[in-house]
N, C-alpha and C. Protein backbone atom coordinates (compact mmCIF):
# COMPACT_ATOMS: atom_id res chain seq x y z
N UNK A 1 -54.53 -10.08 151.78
CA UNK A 1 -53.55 -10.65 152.67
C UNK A 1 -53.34 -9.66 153.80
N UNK A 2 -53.14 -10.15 154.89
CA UNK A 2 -52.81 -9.31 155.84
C UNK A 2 -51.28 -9.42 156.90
N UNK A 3 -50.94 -8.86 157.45
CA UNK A 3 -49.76 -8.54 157.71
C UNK A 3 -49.57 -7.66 159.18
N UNK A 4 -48.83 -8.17 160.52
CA UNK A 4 -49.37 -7.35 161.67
C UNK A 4 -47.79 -6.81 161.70
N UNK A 5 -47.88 -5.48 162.11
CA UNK A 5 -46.55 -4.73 162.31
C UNK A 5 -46.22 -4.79 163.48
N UNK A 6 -47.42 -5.25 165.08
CA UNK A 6 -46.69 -5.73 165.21
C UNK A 6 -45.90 -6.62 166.08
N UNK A 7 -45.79 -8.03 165.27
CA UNK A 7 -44.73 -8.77 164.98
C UNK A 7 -43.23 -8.35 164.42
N UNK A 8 -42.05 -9.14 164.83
CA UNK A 8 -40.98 -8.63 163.95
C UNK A 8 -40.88 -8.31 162.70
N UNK A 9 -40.65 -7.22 162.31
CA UNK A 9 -40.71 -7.22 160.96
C UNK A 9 -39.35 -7.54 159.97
N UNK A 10 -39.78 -8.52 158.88
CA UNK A 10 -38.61 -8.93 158.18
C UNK A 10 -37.70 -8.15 157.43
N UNK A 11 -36.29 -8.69 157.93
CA UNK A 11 -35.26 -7.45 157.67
C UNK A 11 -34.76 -7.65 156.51
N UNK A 12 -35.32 -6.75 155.62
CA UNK A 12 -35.37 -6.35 154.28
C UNK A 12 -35.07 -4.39 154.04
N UNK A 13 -33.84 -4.51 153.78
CA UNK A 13 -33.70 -2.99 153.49
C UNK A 13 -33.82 -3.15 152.11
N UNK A 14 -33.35 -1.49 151.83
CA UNK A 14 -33.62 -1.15 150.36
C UNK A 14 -32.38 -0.89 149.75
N UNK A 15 -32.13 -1.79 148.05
CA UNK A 15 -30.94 -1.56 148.02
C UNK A 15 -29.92 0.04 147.91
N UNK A 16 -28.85 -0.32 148.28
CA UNK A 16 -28.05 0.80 148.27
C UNK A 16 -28.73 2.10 147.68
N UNK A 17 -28.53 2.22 146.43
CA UNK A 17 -28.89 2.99 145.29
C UNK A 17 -30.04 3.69 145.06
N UNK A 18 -30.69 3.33 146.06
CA UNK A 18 -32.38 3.71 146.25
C UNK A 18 -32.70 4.66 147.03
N UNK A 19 -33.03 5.48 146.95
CA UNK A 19 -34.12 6.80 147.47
C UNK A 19 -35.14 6.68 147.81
N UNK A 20 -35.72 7.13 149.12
CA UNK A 20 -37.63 7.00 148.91
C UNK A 20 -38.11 8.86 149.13
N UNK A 21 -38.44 9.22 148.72
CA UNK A 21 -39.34 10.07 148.56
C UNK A 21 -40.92 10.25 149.13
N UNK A 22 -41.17 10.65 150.00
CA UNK A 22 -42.72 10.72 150.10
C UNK A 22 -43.31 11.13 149.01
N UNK A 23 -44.70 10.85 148.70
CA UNK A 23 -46.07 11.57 148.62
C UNK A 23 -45.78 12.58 148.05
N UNK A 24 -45.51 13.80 147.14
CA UNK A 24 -46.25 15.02 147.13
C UNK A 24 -46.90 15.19 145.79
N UNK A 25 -48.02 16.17 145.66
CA UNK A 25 -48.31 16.50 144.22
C UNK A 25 -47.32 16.40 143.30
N UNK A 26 -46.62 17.57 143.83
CA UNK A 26 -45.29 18.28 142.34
C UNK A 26 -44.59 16.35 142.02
N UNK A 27 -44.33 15.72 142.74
CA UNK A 27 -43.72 14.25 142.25
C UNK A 27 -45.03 13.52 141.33
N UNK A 28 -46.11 13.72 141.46
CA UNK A 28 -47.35 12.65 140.73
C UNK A 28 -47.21 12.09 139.48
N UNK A 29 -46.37 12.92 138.46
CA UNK A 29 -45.98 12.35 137.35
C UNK A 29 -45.13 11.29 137.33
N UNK A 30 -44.15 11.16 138.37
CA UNK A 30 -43.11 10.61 138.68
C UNK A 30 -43.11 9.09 139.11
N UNK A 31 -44.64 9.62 140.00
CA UNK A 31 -44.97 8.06 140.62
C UNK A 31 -45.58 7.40 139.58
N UNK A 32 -46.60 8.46 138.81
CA UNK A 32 -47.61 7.46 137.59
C UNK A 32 -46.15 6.77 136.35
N UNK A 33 -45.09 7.36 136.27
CA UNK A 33 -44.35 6.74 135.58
C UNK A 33 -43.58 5.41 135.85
N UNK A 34 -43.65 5.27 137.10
CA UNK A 34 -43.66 3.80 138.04
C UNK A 34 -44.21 3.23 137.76
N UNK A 35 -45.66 3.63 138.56
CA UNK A 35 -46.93 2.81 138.04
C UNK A 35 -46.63 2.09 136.76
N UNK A 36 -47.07 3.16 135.38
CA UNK A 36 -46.93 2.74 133.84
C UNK A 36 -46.30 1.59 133.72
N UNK A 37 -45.00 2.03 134.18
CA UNK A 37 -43.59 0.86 133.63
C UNK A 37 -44.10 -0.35 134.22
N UNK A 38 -44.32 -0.26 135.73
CA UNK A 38 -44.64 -1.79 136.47
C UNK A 38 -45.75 -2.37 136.18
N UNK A 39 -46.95 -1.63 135.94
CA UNK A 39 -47.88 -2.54 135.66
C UNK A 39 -48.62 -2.59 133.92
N UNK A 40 -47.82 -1.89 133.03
CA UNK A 40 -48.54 -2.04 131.45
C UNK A 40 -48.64 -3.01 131.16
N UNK A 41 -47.80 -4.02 131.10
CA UNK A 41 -47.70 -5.30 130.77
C UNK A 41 -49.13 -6.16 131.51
N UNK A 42 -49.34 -5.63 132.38
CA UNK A 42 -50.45 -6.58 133.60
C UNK A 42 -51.61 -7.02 132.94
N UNK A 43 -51.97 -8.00 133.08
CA UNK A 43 -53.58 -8.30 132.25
C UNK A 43 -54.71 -7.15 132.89
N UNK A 44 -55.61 -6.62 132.15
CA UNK A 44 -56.35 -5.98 132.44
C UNK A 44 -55.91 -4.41 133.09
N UNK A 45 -54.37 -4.04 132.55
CA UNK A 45 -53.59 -2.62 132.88
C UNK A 45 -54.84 -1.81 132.64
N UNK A 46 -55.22 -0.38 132.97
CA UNK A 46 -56.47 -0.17 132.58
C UNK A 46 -56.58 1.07 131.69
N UNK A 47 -54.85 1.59 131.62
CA UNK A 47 -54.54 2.40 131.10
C UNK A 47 -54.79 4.01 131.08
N UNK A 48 -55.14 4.41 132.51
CA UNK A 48 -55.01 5.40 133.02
C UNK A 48 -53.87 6.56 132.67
N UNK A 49 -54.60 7.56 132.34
CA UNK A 49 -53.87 9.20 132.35
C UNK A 49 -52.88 9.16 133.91
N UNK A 50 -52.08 10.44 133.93
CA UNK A 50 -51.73 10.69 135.16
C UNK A 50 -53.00 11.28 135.98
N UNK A 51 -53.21 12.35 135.67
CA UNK A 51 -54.67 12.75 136.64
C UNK A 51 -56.10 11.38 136.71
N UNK A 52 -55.97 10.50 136.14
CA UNK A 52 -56.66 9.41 136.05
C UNK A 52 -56.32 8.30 137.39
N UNK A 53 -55.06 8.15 137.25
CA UNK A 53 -54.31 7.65 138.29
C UNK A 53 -54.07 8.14 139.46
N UNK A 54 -53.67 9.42 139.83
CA UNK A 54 -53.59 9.82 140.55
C UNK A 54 -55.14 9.86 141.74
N UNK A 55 -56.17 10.68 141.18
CA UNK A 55 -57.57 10.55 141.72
C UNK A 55 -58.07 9.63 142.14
N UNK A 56 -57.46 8.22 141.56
CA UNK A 56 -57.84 6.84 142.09
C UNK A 56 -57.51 6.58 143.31
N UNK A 57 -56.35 6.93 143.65
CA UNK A 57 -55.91 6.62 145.15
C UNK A 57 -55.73 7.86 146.29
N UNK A 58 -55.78 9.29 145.57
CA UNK A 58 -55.37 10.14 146.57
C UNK A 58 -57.11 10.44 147.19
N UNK A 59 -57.20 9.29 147.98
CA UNK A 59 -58.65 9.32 148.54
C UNK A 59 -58.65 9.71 150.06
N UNK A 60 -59.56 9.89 150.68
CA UNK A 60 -60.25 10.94 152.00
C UNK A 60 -58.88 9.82 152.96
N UNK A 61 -58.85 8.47 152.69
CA UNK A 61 -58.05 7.78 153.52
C UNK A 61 -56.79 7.77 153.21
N UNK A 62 -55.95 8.15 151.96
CA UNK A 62 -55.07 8.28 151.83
C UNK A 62 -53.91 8.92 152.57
N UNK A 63 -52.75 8.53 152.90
CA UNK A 63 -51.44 8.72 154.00
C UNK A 63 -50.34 9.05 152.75
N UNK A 64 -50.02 10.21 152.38
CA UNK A 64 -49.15 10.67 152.33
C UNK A 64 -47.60 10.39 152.55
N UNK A 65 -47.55 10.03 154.17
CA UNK A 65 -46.83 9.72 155.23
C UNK A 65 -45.98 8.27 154.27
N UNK A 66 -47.29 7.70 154.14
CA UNK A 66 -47.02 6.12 154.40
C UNK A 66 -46.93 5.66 152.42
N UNK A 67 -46.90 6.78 151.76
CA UNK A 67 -46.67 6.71 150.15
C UNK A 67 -45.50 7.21 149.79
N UNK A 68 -44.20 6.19 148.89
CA UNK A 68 -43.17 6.92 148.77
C UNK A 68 -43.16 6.48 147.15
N UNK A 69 -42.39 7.28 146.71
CA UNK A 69 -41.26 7.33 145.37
C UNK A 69 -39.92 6.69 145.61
N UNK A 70 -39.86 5.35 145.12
CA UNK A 70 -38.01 4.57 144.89
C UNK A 70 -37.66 5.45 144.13
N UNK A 71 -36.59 6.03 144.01
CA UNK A 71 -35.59 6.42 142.70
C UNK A 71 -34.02 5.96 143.13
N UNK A 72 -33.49 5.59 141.72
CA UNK A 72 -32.61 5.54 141.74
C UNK A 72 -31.66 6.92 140.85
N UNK A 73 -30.75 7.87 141.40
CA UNK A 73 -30.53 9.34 140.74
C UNK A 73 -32.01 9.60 140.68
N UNK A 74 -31.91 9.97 139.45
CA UNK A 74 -33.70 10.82 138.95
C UNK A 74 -34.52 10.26 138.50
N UNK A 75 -34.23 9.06 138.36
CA UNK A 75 -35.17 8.03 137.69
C UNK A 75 -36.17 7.11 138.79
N UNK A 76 -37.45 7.31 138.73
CA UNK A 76 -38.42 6.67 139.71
C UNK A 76 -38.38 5.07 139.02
N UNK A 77 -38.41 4.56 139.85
CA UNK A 77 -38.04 2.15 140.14
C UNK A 77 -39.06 1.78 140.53
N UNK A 78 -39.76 2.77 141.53
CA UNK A 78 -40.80 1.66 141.72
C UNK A 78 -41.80 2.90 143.17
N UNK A 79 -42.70 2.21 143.42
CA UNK A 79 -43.38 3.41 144.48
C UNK A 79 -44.50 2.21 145.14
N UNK A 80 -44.81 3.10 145.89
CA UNK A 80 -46.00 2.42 146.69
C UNK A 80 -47.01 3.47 147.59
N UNK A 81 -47.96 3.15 147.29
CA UNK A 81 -49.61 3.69 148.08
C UNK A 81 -50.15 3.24 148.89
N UNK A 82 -50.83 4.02 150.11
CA UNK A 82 -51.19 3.64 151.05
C UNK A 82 -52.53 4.16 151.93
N UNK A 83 -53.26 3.44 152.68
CA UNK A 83 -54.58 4.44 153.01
C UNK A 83 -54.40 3.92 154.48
N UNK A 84 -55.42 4.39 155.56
CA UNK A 84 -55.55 4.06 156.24
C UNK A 84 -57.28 3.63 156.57
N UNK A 85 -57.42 2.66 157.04
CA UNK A 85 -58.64 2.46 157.28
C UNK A 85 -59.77 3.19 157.83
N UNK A 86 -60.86 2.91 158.01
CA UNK A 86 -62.40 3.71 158.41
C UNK A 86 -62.47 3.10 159.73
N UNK A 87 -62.01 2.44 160.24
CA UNK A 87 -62.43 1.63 161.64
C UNK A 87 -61.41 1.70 162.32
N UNK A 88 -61.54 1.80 163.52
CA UNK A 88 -60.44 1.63 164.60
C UNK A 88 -60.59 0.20 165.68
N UNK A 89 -59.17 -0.05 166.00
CA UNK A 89 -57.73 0.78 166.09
C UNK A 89 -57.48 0.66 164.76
N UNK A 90 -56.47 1.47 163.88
CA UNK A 90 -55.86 1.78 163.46
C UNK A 90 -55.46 0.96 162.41
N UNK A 91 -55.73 0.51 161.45
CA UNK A 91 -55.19 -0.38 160.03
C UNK A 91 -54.70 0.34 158.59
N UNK A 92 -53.65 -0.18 158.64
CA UNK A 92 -52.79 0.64 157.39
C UNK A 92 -53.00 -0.49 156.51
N UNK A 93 -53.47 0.06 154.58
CA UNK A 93 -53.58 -0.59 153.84
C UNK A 93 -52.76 -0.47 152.42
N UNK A 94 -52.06 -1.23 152.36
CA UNK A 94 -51.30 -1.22 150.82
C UNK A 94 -52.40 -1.23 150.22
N UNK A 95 -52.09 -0.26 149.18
CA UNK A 95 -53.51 0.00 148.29
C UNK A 95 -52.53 -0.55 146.87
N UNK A 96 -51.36 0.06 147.16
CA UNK A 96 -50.36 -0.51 145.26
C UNK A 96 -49.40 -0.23 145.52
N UNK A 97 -48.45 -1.20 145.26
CA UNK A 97 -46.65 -1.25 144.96
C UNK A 97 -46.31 -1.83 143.53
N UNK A 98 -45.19 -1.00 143.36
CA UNK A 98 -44.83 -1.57 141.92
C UNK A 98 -43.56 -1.28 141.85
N UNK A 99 -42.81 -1.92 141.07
CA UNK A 99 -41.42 -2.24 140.93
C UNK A 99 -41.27 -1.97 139.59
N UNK A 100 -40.74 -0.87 138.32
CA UNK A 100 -40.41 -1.30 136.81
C UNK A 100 -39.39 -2.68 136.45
N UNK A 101 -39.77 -3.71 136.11
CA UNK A 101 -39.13 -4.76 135.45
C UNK A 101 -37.92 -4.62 135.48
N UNK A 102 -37.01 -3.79 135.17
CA UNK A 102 -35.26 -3.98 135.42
C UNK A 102 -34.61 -3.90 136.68
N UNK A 103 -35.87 -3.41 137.65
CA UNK A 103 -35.31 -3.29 138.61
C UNK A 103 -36.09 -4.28 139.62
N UNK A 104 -36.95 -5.32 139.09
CA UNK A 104 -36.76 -6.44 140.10
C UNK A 104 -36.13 -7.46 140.26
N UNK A 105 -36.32 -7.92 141.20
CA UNK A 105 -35.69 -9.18 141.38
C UNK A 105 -33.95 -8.84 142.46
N UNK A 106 -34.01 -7.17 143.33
CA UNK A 106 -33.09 -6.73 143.37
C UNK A 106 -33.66 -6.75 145.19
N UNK A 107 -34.76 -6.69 145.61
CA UNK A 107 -35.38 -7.04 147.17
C UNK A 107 -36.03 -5.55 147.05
N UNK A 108 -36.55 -4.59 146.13
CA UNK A 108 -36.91 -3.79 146.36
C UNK A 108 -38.15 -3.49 146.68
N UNK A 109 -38.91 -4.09 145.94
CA UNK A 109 -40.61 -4.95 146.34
C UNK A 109 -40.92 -4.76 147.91
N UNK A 110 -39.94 -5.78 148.49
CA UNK A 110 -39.55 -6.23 149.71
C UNK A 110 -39.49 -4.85 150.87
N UNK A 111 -38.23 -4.30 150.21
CA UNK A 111 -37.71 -3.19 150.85
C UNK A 111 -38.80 -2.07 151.30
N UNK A 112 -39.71 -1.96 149.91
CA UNK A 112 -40.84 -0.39 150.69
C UNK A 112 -41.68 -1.13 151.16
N UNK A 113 -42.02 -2.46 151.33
CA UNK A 113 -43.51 -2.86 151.57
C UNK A 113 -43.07 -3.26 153.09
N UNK A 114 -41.83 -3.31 153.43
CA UNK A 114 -40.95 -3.38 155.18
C UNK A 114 -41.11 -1.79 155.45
N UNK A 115 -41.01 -1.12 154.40
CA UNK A 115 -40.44 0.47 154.84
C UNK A 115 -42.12 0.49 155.89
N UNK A 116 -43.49 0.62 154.38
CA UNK A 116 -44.34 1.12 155.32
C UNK A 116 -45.00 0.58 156.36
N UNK A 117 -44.62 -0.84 156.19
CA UNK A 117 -44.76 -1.19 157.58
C UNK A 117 -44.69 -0.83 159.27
N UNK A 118 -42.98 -0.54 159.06
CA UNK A 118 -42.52 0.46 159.70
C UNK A 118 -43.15 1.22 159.99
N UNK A 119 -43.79 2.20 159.19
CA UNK A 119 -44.18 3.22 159.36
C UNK A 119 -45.39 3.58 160.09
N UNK A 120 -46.62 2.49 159.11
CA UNK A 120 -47.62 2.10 159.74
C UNK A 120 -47.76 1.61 161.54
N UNK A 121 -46.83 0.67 161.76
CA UNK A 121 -46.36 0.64 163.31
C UNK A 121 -46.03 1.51 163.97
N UNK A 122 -44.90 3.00 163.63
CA UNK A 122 -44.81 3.60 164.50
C UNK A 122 -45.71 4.67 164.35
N UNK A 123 -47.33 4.62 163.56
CA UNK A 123 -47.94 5.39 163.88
C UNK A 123 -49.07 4.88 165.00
N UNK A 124 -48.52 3.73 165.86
CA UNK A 124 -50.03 2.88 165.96
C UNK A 124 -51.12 1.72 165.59
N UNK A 125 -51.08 1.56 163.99
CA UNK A 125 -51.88 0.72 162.93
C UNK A 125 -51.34 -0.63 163.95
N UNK A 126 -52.53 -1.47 164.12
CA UNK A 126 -52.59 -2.50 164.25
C UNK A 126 -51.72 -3.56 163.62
N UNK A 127 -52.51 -3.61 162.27
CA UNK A 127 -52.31 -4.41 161.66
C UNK A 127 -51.99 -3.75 160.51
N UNK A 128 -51.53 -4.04 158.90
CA UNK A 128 -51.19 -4.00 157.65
C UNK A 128 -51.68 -5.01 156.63
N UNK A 129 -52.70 -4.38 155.70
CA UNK A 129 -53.49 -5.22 154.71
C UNK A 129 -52.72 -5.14 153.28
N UNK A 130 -52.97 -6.17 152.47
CA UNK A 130 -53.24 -5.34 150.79
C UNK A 130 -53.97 -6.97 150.42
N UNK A 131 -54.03 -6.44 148.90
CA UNK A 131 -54.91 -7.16 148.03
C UNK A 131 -53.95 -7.85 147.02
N UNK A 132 -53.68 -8.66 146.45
CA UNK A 132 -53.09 -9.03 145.39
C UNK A 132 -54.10 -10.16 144.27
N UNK A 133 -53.68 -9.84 143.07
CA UNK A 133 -53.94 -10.68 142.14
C UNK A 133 -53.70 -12.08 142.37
N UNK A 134 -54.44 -12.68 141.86
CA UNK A 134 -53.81 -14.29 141.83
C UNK A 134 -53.28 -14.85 140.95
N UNK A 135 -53.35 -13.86 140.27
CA UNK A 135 -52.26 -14.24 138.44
C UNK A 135 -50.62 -13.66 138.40
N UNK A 136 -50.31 -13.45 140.02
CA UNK A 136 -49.42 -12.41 140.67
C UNK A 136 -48.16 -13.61 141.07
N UNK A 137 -48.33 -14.52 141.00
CA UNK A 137 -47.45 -15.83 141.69
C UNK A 137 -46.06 -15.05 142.42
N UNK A 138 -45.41 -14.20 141.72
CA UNK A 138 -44.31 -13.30 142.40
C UNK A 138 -44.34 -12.31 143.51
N UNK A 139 -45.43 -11.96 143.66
CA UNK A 139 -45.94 -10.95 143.95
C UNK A 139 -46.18 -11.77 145.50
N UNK A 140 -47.06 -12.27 145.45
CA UNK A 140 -47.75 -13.26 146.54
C UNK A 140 -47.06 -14.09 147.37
N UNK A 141 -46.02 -14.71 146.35
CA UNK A 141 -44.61 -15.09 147.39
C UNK A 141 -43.85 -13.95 148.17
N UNK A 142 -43.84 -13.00 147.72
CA UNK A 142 -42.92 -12.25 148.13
C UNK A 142 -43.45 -11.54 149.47
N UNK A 143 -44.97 -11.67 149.30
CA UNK A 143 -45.33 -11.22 150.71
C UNK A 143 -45.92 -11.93 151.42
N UNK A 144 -45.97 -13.53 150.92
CA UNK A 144 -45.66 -14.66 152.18
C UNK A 144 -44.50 -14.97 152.85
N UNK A 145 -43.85 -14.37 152.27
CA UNK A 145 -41.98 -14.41 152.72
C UNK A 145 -41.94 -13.51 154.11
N UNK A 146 -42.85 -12.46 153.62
CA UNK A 146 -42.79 -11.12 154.30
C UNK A 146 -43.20 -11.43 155.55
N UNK A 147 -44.70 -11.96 155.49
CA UNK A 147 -44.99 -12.63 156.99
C UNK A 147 -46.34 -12.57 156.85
N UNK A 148 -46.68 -12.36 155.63
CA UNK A 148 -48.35 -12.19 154.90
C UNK A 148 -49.25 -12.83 155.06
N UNK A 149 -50.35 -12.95 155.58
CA UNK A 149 -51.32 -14.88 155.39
C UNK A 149 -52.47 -13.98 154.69
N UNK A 150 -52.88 -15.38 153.63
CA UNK A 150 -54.36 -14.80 153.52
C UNK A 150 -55.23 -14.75 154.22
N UNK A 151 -56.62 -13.58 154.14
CA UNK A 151 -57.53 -13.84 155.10
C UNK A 151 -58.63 -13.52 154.66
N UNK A 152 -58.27 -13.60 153.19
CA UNK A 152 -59.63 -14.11 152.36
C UNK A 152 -59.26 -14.08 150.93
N UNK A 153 -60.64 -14.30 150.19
CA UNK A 153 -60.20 -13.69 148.49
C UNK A 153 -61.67 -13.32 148.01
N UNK A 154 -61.70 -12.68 147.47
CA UNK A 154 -62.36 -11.87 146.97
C UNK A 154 -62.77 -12.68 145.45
N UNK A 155 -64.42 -12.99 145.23
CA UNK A 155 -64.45 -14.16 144.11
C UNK A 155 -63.97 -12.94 143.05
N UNK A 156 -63.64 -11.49 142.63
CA UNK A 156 -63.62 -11.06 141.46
C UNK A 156 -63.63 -9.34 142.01
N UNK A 157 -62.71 -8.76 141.36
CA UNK A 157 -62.53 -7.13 141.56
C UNK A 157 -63.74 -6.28 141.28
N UNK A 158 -64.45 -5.61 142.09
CA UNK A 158 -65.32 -4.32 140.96
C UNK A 158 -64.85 -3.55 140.79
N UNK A 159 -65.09 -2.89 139.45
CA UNK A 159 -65.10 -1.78 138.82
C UNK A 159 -65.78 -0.23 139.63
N UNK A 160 -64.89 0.58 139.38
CA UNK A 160 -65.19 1.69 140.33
C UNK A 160 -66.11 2.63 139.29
């Protein structure tokens, strides 16, 4: 699905209670404990270590910038990853957002996937991509709401 920053972007903050945190090593446990919570349940979870997880996404394109940690106090809710593309101008890509289960259904989803938008725009990025499941029905609404269209699908994921 893709997503142009920019267009207006939909005004979705983050609730009260919420923190974002960038990116850093010393947090990685923090985010993979996001990860865990939001996606174990997922068909085909793949059950990744932290250094398992981590290596997957902190790739040559990876933005820092544009990757935060939700917490609410000390407890990480939810996070999101981000790369930037190989081609120019400039495309920022949701690579993964995740929300832990008690804490959706609260606009937080919403809230970082507006944050890096943002962000992605005021660095330039054209446009804003990600990928979603199709077994995701929540997921997929939430970022047709956003301002999302598809602009393709992919017959089946590979394996890295």
């Amino acid at each position: 699905m893709g997503g142009c920053p920019g267009l207006a972007l939909a005004e979705h903050g983050l609730p009260a209670d919420v923190a974002l945190t960038n990116w850093h090593t010393d947090l990685a446990e923090q985010f993979f404990l996001a990860y865990d919570a939001a996606f174990r349940e997922r068909p085909g979870f793949p059950g990744f270590n932290v250094a398992e997880w981590v290596n997957s996404w902190t790739t040559d394109q990876f933005v820092p910038e544009w990757s935060f940690l939700a917490r609410a106090g000390d407890a990480p809710i939810g996070f999101l990853m981000s790369s930037n593309g190989t081609i120019k101008p400039l495309h920022g890509f949701i690579m993964q957002v995740g929300v832990i289960p008690s804490q959706r259904q609260r606009g937080l989803g919403s809230g970082l996937v507006v944050e890096v938008l943002r962000r992605m725009q005021a660095a330039g990025a054209v446009s804003g991509q990600l990928v979603v499941n199709v077994n995701n029905p929540g997921a997929i609404q939430t970022y047709v709401e956003l301002g999302f269209v598809t602009i393709g699908r992919r017959a089946r994921y590979e394996s890295s």
